[in-house]
PDB file of N, CA and C in Angstrom:
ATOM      1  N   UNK A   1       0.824  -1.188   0.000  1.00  0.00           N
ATOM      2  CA  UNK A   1       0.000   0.000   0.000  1.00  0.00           C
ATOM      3  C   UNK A   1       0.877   1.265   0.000  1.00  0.00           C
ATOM      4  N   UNK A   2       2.110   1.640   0.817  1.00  0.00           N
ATOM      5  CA  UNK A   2       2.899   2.013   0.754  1.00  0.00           C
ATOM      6  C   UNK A   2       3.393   2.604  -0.413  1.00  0.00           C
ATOM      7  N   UNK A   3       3.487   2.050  -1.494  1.00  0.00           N
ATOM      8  CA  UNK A   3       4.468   1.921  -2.393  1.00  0.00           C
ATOM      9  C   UNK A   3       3.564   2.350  -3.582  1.00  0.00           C
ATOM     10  N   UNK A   4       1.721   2.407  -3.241  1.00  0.00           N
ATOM     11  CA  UNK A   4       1.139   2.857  -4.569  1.00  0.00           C
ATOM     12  C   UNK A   4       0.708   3.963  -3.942  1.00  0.00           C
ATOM     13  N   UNK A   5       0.701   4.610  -2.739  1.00  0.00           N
ATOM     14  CA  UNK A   5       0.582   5.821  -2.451  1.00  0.00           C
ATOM     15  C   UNK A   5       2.062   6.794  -2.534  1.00  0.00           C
ATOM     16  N   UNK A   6       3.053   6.245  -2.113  1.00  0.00           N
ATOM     17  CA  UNK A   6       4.182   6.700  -2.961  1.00  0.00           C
ATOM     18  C   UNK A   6       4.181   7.272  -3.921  1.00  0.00           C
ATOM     19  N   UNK A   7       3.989   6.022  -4.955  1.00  0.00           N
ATOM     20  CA  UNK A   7       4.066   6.175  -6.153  1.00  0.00           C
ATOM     21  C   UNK A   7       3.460   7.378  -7.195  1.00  0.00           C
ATOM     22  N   UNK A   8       1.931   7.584  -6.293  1.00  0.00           N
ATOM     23  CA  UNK A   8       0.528   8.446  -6.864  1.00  0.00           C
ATOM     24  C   UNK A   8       1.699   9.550  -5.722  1.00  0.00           C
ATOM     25  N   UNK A   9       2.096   9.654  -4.900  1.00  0.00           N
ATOM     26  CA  UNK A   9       2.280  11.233  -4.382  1.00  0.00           C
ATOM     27  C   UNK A   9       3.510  11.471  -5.633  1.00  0.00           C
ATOM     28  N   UNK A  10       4.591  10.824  -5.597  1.00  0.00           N
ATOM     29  CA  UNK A  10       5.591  11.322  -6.823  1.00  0.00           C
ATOM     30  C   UNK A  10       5.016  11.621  -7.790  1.00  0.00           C
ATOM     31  N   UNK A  11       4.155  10.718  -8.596  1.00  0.00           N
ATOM     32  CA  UNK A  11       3.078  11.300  -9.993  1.00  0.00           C
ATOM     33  C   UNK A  11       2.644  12.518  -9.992  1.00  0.00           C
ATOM     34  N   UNK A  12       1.887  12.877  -8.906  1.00  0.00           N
ATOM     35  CA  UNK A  12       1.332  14.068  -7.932  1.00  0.00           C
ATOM     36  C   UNK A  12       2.213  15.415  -8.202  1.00  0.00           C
ATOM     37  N   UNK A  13       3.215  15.088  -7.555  1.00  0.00           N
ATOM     38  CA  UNK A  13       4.408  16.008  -7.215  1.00  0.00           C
ATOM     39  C   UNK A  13       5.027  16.399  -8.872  1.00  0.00           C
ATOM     40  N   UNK A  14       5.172  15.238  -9.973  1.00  0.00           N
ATOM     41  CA  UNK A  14       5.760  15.442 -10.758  1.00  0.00           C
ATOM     42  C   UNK A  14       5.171  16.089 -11.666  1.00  0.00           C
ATOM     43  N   UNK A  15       3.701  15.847 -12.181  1.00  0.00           N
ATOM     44  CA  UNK A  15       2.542  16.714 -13.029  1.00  0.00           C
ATOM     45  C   UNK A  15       2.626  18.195 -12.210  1.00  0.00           C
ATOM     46  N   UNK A  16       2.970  18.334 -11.060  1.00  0.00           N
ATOM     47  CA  UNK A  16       2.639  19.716 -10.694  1.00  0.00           C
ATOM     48  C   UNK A  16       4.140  20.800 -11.157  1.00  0.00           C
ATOM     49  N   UNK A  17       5.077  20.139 -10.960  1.00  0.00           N
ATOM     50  CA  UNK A  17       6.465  20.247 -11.351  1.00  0.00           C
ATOM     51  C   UNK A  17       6.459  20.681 -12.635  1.00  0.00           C
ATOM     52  N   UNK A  18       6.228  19.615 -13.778  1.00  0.00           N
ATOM     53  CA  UNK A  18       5.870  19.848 -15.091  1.00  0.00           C
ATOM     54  C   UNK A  18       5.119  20.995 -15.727  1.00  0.00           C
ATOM     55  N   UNK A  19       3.951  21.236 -14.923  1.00  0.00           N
ATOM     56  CA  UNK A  19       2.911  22.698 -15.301  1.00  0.00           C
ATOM     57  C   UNK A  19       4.099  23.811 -14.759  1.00  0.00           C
ATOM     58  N   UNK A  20       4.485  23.875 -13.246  1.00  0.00           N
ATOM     59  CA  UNK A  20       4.840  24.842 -13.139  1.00  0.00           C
ATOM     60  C   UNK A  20       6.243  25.402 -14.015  1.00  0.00           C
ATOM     61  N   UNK A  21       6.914  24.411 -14.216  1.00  0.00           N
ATOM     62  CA  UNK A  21       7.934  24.823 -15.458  1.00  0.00           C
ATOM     63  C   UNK A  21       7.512  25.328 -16.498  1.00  0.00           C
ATOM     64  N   UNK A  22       6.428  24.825 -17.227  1.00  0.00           N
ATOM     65  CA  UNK A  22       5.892  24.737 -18.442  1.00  0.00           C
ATOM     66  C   UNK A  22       5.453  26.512 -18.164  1.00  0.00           C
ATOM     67  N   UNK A  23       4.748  27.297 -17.470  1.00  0.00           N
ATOM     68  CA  UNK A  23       4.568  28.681 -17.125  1.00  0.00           C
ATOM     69  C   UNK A  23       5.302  28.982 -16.464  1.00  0.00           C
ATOM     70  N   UNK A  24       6.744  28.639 -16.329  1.00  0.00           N
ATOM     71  CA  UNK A  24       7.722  29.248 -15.971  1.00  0.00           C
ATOM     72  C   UNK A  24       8.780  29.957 -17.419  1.00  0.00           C
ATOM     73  N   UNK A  25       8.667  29.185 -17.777  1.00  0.00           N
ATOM     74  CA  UNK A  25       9.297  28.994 -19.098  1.00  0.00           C
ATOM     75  C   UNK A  25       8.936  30.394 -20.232  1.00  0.00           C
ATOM     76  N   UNK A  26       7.471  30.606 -19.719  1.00  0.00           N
ATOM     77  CA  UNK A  26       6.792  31.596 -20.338  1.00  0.00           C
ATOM     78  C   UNK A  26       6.679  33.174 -20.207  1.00  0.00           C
ATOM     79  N   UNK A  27       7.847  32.922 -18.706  1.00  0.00           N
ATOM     80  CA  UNK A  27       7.650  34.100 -17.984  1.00  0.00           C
ATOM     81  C   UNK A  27       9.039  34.985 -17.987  1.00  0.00           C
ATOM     82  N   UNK A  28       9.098  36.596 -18.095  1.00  0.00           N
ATOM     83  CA  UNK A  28      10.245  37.096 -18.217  1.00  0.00           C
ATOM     84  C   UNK A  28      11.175  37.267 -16.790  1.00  0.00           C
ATOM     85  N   UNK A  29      12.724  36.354 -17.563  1.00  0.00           N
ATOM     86  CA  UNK A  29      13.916  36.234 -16.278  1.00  0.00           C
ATOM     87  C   UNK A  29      13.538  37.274 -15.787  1.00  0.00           C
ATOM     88  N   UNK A  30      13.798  37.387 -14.061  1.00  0.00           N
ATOM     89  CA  UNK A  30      13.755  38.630 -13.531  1.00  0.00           C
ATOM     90  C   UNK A  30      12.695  39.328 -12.770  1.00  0.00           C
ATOM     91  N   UNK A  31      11.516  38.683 -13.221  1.00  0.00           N
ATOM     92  CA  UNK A  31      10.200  39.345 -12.920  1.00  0.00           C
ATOM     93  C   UNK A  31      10.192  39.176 -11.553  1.00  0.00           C
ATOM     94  N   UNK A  32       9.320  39.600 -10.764  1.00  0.00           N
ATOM     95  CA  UNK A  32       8.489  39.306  -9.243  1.00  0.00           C
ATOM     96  C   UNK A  32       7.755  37.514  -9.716  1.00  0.00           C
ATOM     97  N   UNK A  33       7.100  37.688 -10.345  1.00  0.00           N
ATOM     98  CA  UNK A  33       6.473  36.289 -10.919  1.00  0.00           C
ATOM     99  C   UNK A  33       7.032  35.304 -11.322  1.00  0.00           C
ATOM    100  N   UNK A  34       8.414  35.988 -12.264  1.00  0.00           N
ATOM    101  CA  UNK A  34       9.365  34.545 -12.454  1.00  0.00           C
ATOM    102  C   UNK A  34      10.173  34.178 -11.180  1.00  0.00           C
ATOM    103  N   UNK A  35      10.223  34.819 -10.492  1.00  0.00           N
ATOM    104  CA  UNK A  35      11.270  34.846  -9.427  1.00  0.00           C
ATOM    105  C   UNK A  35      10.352  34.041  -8.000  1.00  0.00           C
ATOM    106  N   UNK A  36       9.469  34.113  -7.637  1.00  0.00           N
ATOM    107  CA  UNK A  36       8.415  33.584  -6.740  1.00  0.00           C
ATOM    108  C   UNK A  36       7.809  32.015  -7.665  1.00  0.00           C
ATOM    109  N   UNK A  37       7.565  31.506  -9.064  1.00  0.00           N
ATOM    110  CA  UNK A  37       7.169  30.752  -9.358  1.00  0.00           C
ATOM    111  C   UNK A  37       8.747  29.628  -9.713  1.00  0.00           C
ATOM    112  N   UNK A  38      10.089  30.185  -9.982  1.00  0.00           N
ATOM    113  CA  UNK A  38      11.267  29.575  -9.678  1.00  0.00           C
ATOM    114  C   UNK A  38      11.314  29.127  -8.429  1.00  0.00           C
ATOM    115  N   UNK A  39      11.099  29.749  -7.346  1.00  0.00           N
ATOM    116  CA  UNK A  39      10.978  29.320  -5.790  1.00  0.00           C
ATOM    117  C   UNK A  39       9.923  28.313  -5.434  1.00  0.00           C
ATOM    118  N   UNK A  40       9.007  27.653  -6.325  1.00  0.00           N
ATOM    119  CA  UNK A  40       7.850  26.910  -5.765  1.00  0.00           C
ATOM    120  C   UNK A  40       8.594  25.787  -6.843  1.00  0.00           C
ATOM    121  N   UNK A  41       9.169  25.613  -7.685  1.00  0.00           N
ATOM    122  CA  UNK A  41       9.589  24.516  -8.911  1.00  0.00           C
ATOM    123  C   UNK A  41      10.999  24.190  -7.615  1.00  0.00           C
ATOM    124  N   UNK A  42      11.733  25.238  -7.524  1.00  0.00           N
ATOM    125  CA  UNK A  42      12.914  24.361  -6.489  1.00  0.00           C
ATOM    126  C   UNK A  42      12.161  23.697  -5.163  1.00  0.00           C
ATOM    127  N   UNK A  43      11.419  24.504  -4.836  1.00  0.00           N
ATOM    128  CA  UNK A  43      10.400  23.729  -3.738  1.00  0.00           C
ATOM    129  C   UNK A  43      10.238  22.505  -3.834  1.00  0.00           C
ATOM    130  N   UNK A  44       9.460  22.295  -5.054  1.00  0.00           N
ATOM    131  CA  UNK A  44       8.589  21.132  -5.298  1.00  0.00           C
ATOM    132  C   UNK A  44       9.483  19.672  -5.630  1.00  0.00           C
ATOM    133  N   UNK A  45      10.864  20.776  -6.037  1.00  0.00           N
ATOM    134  CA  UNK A  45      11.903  19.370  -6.313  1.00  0.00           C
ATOM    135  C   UNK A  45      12.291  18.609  -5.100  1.00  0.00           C
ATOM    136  N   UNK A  46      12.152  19.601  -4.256  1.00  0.00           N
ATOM    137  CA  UNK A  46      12.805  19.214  -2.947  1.00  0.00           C
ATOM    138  C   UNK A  46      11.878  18.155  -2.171  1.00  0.00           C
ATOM    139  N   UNK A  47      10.970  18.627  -2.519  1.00  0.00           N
ATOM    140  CA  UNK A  47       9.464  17.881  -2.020  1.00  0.00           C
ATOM    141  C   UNK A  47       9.931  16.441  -2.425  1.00  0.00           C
ATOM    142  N   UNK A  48      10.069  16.536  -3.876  1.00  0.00           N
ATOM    143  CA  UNK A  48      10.117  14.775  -4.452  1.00  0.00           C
ATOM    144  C   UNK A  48      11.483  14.220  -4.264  1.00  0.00           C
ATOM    145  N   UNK A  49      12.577  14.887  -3.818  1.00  0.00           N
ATOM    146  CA  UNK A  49      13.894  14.016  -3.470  1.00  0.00           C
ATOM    147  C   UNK A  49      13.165  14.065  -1.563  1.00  0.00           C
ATOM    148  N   UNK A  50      12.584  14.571  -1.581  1.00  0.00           N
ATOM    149  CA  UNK A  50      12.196  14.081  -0.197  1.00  0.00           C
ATOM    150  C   UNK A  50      11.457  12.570  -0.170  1.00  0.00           C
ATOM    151  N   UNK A  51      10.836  12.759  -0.713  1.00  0.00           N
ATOM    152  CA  UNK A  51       9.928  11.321  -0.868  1.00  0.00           C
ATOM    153  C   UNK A  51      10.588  10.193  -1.657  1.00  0.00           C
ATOM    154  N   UNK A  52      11.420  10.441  -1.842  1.00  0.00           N
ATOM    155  CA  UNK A  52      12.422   9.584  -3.046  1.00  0.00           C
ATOM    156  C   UNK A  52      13.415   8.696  -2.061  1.00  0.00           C
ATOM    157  N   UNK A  53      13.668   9.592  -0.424  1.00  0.00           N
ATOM    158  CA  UNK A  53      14.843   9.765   0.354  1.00  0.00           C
ATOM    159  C   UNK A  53      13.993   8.736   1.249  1.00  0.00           C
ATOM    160  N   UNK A  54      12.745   9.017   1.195  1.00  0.00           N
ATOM    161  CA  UNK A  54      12.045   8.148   2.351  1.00  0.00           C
ATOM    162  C   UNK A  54      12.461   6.404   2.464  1.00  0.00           C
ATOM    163  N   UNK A  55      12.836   6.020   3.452  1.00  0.00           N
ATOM    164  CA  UNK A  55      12.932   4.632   3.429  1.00  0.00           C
ATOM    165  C   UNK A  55      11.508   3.897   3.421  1.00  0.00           C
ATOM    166  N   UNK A  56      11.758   2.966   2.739  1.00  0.00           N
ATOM    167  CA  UNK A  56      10.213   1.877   2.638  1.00  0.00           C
ATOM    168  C   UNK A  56       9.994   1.381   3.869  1.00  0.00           C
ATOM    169  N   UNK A  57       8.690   0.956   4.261  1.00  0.00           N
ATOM    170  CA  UNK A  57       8.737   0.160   5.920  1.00  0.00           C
ATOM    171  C   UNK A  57       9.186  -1.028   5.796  1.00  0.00           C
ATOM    172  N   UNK A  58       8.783  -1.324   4.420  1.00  0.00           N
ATOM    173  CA  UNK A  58       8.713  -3.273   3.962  1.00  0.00           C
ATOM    174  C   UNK A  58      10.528  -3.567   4.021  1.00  0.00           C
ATOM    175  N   UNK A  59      11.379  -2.961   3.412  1.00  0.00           N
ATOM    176  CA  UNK A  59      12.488  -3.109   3.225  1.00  0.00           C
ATOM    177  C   UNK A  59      13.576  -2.305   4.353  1.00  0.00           C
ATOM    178  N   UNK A  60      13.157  -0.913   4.681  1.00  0.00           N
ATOM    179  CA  UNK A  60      14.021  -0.361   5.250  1.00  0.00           C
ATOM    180  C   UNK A  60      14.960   0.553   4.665  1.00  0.00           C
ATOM    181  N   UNK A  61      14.657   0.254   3.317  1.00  0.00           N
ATOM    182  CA  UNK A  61      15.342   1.206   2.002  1.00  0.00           C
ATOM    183  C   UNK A  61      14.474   2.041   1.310  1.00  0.00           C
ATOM    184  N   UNK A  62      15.029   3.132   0.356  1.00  0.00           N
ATOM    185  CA  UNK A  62      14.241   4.156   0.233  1.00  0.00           C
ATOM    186  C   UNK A  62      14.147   3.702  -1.294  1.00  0.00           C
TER     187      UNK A  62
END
């Protein structure tokens, strides 16, 4: 169970990752907007090497 809620939070994490680049991409270096929506994409990475870092219960490994 573990491991498909995992799985759906990384999916989760990664579609949100994907959009926010995707209108990042769109936005001029420099702005208030590019600069606050860069800060939620490093966020969000951090989010998923977090969950990446998590050890499994079943194994003890992440």
């Amino acid at each position: 169970m573990f491991a498909i809620e995992r799985g759906a939070q990384l999916a989760a994490l990664r579609e949100l990752h994907q959009t926010r680049s995707n209108t990042l991409t769109n936005m001029p270096p420099g702005s208030r907007s590019h600069t606050r929506l860069l800060e939620e994409c490093e966020a969000i990475s951090d989010e998923i090497e977090s969950v990446l870092c998590q050890p499994s219960p079943r194994t003890g490994t992440a």
